[in-house]
N, C-alpha and C. Protein backbone atom coordinates (compact mmCIF):
# COMPACT_ATOMS: atom_id res chain seq x y z
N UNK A 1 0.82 -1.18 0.00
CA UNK A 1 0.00 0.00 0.00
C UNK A 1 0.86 1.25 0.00
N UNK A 2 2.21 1.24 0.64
CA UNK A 2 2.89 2.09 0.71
C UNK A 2 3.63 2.24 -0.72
N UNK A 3 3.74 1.85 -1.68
CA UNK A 3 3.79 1.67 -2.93
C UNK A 3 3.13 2.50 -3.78
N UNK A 4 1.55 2.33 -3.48
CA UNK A 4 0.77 3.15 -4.43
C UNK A 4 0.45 4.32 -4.05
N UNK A 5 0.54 4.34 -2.46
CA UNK A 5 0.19 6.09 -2.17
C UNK A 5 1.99 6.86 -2.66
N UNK A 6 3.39 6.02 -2.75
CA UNK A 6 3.55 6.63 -3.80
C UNK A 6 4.00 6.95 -5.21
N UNK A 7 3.21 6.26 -5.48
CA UNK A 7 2.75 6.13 -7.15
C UNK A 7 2.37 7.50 -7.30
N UNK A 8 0.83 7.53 -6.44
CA UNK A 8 -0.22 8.33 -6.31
C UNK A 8 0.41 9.71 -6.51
N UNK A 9 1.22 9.81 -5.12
CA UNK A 9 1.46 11.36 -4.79
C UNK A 9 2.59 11.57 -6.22
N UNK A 10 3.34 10.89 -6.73
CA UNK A 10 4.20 11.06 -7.79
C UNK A 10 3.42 11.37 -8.84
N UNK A 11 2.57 10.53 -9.55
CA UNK A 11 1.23 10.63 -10.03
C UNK A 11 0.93 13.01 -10.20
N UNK A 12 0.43 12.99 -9.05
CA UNK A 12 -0.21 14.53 -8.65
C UNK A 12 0.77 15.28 -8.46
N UNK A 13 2.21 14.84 -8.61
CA UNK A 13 3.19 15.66 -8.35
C UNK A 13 3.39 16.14 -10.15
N UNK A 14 3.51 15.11 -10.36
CA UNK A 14 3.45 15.65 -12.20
C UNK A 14 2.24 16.11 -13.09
N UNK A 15 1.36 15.83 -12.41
CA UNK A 15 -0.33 16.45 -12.91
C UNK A 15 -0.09 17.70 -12.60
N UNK A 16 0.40 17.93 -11.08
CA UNK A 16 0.69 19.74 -10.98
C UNK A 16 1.89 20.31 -11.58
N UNK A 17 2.64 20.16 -11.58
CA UNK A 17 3.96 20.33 -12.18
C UNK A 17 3.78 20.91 -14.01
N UNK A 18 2.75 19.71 -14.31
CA UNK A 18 2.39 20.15 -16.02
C UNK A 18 1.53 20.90 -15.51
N UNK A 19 0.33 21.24 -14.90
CA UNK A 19 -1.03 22.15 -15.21
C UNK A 19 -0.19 23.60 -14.37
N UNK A 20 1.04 23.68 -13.66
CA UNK A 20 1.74 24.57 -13.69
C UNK A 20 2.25 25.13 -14.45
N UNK A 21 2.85 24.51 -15.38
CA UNK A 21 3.74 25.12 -16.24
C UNK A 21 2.66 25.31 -17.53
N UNK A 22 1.76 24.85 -17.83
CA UNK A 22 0.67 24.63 -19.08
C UNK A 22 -0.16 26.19 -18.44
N UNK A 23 -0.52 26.56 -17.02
CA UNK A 23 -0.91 27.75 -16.89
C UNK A 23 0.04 28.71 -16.98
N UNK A 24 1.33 28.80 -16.85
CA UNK A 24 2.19 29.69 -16.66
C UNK A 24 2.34 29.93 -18.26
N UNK A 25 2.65 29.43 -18.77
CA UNK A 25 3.10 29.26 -20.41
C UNK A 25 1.80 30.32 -21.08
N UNK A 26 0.65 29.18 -20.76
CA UNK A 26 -0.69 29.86 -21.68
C UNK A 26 -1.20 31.92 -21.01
N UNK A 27 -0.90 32.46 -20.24
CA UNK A 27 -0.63 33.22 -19.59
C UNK A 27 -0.21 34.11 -20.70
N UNK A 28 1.03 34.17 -21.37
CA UNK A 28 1.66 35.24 -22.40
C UNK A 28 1.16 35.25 -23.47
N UNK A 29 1.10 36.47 -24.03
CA UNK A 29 0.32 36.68 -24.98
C UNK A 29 1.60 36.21 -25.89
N UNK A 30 0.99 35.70 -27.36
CA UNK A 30 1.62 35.25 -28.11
C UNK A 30 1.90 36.58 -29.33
N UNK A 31 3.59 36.56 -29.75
CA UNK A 31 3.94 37.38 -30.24
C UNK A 31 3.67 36.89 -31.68
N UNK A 32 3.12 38.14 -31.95
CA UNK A 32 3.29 38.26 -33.88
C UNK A 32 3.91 39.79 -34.15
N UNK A 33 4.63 38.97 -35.83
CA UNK A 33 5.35 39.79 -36.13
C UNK A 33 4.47 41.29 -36.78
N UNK A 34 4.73 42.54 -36.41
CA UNK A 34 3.95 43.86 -36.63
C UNK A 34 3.79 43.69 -38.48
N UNK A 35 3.01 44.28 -38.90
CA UNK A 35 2.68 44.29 -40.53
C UNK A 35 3.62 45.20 -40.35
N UNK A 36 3.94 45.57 -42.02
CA UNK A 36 5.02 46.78 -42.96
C UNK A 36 3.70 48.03 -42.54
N UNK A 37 4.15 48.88 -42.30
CA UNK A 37 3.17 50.49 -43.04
C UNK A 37 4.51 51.73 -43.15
N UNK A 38 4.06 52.39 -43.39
CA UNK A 38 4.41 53.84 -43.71
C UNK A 38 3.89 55.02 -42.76
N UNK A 39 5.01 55.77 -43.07
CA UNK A 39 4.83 57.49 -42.30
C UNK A 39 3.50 58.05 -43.04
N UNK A 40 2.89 58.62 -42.33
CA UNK A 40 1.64 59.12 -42.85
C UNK A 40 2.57 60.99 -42.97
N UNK A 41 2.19 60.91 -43.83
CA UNK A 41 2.69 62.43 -44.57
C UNK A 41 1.70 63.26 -44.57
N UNK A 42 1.76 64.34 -43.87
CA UNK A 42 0.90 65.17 -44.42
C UNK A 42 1.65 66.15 -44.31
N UNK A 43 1.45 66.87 -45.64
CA UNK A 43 1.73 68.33 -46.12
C UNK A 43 0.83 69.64 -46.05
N UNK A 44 1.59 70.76 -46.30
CA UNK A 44 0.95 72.19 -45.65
C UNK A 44 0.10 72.25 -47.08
N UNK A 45 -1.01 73.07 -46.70
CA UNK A 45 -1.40 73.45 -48.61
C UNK A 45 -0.93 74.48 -49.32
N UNK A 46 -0.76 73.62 -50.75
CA UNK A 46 -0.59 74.81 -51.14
C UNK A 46 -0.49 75.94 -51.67
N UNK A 47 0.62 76.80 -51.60
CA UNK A 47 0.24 78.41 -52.23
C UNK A 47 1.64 78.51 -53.54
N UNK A 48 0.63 79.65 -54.30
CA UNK A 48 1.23 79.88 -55.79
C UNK A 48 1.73 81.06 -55.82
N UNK A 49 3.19 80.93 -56.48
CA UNK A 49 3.61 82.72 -56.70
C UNK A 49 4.04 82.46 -58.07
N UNK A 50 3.75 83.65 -58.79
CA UNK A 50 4.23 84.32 -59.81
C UNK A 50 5.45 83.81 -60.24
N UNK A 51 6.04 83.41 -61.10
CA UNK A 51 7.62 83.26 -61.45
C UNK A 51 7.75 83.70 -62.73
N UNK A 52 8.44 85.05 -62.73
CA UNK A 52 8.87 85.19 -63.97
C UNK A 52 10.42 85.42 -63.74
N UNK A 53 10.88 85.58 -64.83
CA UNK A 53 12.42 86.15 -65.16
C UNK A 53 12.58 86.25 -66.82
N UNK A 54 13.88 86.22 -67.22
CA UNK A 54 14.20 86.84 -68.94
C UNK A 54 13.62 85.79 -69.63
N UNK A 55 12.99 84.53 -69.22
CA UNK A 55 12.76 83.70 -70.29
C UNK A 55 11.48 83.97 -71.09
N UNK A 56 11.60 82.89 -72.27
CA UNK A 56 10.16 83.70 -72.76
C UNK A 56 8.80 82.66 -72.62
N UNK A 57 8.88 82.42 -71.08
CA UNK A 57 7.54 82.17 -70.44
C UNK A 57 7.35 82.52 -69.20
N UNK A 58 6.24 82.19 -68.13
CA UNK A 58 6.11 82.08 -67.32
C UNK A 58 5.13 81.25 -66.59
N UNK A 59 4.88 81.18 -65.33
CA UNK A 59 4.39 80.02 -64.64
C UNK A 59 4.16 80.42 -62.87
N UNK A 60 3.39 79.76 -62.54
CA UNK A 60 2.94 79.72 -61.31
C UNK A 60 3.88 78.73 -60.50
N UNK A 61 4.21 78.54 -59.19
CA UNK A 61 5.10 77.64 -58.16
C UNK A 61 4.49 77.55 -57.28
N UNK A 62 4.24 76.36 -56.32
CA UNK A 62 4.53 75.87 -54.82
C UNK A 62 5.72 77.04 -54.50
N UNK A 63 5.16 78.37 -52.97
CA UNK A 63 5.85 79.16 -52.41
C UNK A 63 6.91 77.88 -51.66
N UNK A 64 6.84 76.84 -51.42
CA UNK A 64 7.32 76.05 -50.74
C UNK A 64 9.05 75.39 -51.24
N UNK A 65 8.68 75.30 -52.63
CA UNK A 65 9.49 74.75 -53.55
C UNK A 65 11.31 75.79 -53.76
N UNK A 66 12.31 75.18 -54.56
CA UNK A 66 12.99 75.99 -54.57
C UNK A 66 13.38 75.86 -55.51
N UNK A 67 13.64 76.94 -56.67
CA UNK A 67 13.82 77.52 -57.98
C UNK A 67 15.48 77.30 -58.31
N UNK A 68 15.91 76.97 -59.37
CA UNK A 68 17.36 77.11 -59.49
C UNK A 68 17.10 76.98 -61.17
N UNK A 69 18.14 78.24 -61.64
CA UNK A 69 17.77 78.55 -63.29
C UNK A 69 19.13 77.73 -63.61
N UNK A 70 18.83 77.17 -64.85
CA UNK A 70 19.87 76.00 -65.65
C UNK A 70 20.12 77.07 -66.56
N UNK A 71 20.80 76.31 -67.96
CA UNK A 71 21.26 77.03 -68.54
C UNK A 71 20.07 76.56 -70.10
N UNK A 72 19.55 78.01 -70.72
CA UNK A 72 18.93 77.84 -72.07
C UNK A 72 17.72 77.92 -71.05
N UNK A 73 17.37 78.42 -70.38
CA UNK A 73 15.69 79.20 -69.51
C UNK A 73 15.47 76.59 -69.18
N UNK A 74 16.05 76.14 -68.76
CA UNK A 74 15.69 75.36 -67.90
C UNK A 74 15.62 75.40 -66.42
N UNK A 75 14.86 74.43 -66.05
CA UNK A 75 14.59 74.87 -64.45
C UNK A 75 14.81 73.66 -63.86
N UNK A 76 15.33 73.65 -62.47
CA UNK A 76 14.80 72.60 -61.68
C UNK A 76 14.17 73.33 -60.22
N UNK A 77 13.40 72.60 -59.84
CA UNK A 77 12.38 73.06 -58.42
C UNK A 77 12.15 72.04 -58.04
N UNK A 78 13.39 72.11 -56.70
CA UNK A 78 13.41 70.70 -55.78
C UNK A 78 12.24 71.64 -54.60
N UNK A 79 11.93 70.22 -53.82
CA UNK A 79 11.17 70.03 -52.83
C UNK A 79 11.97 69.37 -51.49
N UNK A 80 12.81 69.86 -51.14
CA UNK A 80 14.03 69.19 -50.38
C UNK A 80 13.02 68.12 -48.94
N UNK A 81 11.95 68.71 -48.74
CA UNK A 81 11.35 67.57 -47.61
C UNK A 81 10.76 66.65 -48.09
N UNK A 82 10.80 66.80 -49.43
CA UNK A 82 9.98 65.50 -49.99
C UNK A 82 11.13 64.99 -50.80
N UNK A 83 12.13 64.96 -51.09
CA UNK A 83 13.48 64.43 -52.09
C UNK A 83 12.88 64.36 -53.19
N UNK A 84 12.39 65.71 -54.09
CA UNK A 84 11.80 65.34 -55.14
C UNK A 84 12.23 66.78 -55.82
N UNK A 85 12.31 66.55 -57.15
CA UNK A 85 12.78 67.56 -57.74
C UNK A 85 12.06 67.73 -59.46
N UNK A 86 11.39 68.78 -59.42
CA UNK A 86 10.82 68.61 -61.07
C UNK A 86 11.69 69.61 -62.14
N UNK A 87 11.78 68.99 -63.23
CA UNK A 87 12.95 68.94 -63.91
C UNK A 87 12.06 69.48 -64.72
N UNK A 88 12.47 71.16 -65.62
CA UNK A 88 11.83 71.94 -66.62
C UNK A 88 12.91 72.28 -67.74
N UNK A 89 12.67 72.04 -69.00
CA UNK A 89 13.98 72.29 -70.37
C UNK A 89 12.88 73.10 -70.90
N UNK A 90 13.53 74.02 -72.05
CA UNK A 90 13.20 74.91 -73.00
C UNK A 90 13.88 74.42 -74.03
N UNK A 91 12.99 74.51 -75.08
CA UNK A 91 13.24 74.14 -76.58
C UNK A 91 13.00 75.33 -77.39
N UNK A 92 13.07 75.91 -77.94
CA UNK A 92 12.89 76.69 -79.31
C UNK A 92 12.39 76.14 -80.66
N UNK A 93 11.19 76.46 -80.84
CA UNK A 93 10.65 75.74 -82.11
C UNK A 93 11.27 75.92 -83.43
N UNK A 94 11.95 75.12 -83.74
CA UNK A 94 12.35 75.74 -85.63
C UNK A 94 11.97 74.68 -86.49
N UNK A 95 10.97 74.80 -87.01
CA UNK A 95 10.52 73.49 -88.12
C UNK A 95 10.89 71.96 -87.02
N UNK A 96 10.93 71.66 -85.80
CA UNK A 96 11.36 70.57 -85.93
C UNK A 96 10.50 70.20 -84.35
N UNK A 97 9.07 70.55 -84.72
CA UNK A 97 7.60 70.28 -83.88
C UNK A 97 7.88 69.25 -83.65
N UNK A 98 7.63 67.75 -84.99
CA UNK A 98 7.50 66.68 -84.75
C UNK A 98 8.53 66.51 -84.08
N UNK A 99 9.81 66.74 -84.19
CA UNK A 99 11.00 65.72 -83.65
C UNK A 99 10.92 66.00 -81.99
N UNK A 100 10.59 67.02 -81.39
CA UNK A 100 10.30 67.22 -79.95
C UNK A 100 9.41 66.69 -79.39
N UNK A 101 7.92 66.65 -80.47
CA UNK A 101 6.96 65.95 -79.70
C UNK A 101 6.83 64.68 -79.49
N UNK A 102 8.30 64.22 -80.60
CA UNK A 102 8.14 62.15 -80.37
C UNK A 102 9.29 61.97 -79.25
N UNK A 103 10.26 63.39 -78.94
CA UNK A 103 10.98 63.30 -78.07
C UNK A 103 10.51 63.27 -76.87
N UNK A 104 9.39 63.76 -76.53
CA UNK A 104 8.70 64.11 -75.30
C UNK A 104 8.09 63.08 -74.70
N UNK A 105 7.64 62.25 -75.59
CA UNK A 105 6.84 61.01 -75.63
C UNK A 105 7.48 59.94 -75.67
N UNK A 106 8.69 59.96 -76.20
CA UNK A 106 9.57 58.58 -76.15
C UNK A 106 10.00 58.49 -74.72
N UNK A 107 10.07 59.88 -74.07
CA UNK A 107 10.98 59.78 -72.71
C UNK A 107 9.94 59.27 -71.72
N UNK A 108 8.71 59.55 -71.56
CA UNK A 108 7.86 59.23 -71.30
C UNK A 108 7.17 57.70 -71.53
N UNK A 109 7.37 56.96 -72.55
CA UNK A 109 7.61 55.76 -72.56
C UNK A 109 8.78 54.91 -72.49
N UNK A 110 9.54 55.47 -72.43
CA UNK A 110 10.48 54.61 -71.46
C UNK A 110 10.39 54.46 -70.37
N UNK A 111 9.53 54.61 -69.43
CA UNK A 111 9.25 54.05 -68.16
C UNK A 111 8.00 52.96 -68.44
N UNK A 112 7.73 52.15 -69.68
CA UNK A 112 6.36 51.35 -69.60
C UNK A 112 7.09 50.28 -68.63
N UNK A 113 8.19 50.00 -68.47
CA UNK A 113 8.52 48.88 -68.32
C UNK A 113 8.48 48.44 -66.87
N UNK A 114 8.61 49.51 -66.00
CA UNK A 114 8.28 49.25 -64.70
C UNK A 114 6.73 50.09 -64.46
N UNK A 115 5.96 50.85 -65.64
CA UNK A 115 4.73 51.40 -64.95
C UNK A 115 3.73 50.37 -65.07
N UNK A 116 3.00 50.64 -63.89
CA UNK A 116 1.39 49.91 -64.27
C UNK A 116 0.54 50.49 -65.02
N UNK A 117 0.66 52.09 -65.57
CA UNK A 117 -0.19 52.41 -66.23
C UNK A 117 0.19 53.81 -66.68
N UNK A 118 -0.08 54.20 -67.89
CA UNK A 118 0.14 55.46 -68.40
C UNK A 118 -1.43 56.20 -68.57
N UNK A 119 -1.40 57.34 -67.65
CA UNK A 119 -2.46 58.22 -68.05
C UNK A 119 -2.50 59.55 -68.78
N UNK A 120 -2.43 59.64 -70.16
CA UNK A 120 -2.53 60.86 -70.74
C UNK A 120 -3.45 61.86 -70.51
N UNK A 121 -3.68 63.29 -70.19
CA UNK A 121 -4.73 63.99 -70.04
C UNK A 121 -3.80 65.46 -71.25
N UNK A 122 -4.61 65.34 -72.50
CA UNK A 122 -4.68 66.29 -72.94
C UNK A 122 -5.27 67.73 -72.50
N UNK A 123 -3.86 68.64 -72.80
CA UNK A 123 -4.66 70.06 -72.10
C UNK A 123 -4.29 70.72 -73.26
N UNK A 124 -5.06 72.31 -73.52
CA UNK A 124 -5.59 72.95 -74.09
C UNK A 124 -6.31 73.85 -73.88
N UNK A 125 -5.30 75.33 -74.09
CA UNK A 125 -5.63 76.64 -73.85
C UNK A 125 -5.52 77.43 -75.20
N UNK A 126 -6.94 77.54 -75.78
CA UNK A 126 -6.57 78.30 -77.34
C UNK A 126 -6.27 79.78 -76.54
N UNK A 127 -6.78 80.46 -75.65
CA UNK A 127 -6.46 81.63 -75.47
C UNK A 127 -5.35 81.85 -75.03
N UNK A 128 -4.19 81.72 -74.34
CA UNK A 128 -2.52 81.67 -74.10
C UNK A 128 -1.97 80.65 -75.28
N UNK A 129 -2.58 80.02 -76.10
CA UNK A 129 -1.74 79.56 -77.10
C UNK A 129 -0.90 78.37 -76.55
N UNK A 130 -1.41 77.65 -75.66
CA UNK A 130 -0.66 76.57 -74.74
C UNK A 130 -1.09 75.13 -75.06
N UNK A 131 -0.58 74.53 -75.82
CA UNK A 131 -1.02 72.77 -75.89
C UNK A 131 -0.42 71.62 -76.02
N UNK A 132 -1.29 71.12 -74.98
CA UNK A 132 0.16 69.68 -73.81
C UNK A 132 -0.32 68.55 -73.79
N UNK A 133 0.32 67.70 -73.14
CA UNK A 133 -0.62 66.35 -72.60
C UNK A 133 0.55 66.44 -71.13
N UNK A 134 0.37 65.94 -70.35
CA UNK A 134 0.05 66.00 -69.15
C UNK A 134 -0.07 64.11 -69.16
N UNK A 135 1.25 63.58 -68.55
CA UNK A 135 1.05 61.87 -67.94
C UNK A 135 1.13 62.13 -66.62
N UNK A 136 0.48 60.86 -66.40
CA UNK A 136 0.43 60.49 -64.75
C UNK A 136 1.07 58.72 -64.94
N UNK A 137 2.04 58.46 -64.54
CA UNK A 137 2.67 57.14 -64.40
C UNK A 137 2.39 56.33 -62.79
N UNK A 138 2.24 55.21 -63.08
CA UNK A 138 1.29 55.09 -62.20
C UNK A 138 2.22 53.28 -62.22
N UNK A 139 2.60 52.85 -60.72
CA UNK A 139 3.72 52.09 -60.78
C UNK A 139 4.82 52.64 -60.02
N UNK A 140 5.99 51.48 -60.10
CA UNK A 140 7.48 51.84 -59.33
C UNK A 140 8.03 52.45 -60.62
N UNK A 141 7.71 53.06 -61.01
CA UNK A 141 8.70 53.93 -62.33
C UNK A 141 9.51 55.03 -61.53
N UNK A 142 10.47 55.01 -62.66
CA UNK A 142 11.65 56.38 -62.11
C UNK A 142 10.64 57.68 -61.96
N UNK A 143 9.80 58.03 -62.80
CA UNK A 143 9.41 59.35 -62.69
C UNK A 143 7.61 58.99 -62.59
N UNK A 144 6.54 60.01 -61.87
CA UNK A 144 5.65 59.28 -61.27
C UNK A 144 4.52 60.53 -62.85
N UNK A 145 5.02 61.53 -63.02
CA UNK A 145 4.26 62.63 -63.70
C UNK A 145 5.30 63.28 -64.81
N UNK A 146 4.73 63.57 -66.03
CA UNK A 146 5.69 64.27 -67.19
C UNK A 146 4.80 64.92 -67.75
N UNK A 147 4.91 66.29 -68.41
CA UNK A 147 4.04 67.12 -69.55
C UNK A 147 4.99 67.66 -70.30
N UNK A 148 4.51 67.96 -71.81
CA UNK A 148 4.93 69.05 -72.47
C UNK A 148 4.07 69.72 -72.89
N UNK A 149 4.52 71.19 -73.32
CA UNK A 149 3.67 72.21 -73.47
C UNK A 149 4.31 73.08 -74.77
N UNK A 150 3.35 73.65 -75.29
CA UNK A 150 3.95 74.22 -76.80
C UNK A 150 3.09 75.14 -77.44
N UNK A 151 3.24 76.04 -77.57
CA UNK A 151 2.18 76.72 -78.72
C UNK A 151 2.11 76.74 -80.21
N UNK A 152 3.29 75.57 -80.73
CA UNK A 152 3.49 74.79 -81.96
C UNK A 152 4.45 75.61 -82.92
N UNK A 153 4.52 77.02 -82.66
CA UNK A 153 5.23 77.53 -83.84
C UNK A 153 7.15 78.12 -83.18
N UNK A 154 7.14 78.56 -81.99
CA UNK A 154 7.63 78.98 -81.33
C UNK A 154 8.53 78.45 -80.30
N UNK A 155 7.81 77.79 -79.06
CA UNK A 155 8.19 77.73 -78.11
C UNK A 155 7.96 76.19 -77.65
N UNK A 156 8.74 75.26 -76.65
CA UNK A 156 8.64 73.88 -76.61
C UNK A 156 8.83 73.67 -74.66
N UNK A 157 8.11 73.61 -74.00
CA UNK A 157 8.49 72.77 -72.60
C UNK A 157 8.53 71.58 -72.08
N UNK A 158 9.21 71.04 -71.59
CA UNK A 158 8.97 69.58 -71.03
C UNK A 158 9.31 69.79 -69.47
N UNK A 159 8.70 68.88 -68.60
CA UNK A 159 8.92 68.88 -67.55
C UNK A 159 9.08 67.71 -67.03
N UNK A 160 9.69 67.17 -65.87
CA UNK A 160 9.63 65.61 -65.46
C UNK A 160 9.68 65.68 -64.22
N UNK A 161 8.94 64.89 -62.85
CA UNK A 161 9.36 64.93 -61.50
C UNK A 161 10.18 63.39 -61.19
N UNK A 162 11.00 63.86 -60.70
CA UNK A 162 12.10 62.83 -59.91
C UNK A 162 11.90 62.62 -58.64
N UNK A 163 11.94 61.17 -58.12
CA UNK A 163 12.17 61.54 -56.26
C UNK A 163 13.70 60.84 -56.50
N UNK A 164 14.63 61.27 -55.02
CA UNK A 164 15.85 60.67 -55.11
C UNK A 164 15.56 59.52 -53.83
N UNK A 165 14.80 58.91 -54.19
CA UNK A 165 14.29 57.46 -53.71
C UNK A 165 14.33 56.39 -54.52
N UNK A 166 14.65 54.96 -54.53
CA UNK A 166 13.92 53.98 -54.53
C UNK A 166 12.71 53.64 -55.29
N UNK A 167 12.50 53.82 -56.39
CA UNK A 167 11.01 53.49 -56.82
C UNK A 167 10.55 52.96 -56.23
N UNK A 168 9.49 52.97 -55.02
CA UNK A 168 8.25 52.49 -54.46
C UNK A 168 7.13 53.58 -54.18
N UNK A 169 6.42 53.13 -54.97
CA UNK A 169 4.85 54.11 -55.60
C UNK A 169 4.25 54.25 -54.23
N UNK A 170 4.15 52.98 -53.84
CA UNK A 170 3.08 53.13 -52.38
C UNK A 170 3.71 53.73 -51.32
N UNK A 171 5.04 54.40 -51.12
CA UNK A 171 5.65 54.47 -49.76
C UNK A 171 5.83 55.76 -50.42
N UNK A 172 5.97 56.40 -51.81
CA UNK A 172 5.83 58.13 -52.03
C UNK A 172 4.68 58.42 -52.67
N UNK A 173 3.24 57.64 -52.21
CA UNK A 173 2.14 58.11 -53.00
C UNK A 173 1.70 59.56 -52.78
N UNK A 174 1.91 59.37 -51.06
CA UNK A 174 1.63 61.47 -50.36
C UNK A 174 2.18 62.02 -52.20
N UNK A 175 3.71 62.10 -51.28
CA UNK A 175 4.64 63.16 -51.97
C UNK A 175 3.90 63.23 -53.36
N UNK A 176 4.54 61.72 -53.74
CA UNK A 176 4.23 62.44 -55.47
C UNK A 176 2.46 62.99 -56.03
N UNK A 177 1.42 62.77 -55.25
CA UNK A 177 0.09 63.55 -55.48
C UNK A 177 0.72 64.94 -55.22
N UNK A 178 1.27 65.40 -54.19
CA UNK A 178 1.52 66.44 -53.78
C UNK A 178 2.17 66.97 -55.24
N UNK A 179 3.43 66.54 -55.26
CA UNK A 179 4.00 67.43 -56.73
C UNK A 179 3.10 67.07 -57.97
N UNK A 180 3.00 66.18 -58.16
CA UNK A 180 1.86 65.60 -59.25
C UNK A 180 1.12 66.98 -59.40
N UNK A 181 0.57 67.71 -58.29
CA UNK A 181 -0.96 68.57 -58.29
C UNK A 181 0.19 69.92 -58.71
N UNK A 182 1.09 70.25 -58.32
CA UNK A 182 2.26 71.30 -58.00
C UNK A 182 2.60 71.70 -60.01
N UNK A 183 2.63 70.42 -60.46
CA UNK A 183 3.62 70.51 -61.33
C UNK A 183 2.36 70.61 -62.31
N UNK A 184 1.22 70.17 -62.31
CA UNK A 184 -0.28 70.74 -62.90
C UNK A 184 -0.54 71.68 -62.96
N UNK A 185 -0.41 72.55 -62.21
CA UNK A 185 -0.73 73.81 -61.75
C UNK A 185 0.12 74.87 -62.99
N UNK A 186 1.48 74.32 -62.43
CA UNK A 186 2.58 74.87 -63.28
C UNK A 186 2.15 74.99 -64.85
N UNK A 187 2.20 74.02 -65.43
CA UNK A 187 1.80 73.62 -66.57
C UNK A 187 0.80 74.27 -66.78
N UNK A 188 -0.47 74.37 -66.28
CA UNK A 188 -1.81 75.18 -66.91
C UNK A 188 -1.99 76.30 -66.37
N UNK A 189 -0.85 77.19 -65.99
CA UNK A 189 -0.60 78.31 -65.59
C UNK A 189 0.49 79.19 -66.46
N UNK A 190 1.57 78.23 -67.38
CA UNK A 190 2.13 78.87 -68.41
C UNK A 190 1.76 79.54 -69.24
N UNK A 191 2.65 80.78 -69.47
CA UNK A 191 1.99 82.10 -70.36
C UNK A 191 3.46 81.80 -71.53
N UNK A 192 3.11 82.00 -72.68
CA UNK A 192 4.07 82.65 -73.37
C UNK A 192 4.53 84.29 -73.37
N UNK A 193 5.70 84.59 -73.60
CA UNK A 193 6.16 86.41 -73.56
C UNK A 193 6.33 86.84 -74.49
């Protein structure tokens, strides 16, 4: 008899021993790994100034942005909190319309290869004499927005926005709506001089 009482108590010594450690264990919350997200961006709104100088156009800006004149009336206007910079050339029209406008468009398709989608929006101002198309690239492409602008006999613009990031669309969607809307503005705000 002295045998089985201890069996017994050995028995309840390991029944508690596990429903100890089986409560202690079940007790912690079980770790999972956090999902990916992103900085939520939000930007100031914004405001437009005047930009002129000797060239022979002009245009509206993001007060935010910062202006630096190239050489032949090109522009660049970085956005230093957003690492993004939109890139403006001047052409001079001389008989050679077509060869700029397949230039404008070739540069612009060279990003099919990483975009998901090309959106053209033709614009058109008969009264300033201004007529563009306006892409929206849409995808991990190098550049997210491109236009050119022309009044066909004269004068030729192209523009392109850059981020100095990483192509990932979803982690600079803020930013690039932000310049996307910036660099719209620009564009259907050009005057010829």
């Amino acid at each position: 008899m002295g045998n089985n009482r201890q069996n017994r108590n050995s028995i309840v010594g390991i029944v508690f021993t596990v429903l100890g450690l089986l409560l202690f264990t079940a007790c912690k919350d079980d770790v999972f790994p956090k999902p990916a997200s992103h900085l939520r961006l939000d930007y100031p709104m914004a405001k437009y100034v005047d930009f002129e100088n000797d060239c022979p156009f002009s245009f509206e800006m993001n007060s935010e942005a910062v202006i630096k004149g190239e050489k032949d009336c090109g522009f660049t206007i970085s956005y230093p909190k957003m690492k993004a910079t939109i890139y403006l050339t001047y052409k001079p029209v001389n008989s050679n319309i077509n060869f700029l406008l397949r230039d404008a468009q070739k540069l612009t398709y060279e990003h099919v290869i990483k975009a998901d989608d090309i959106l053209e929006q033709p614009y058109l101002d008969s009264s300033k004499k201004v007529y563009g198309m306006f892409y929206q690239v849409d995808g991990n492409a190098a550049t997210n927005s491109q236009f050119y602008v022309t009044d066909s006999t004269k004068h030729f613009v192209t523009g392109s926005v850059y981020f100095y990031a990483k192509p990932n669309y979803d982690s600079i969607m803020p930013a690039a709506s932000y310049v996307r809307n910036d660099m719209q503005r620009l564009m259907e705000t050009l005057k010829w001089k």
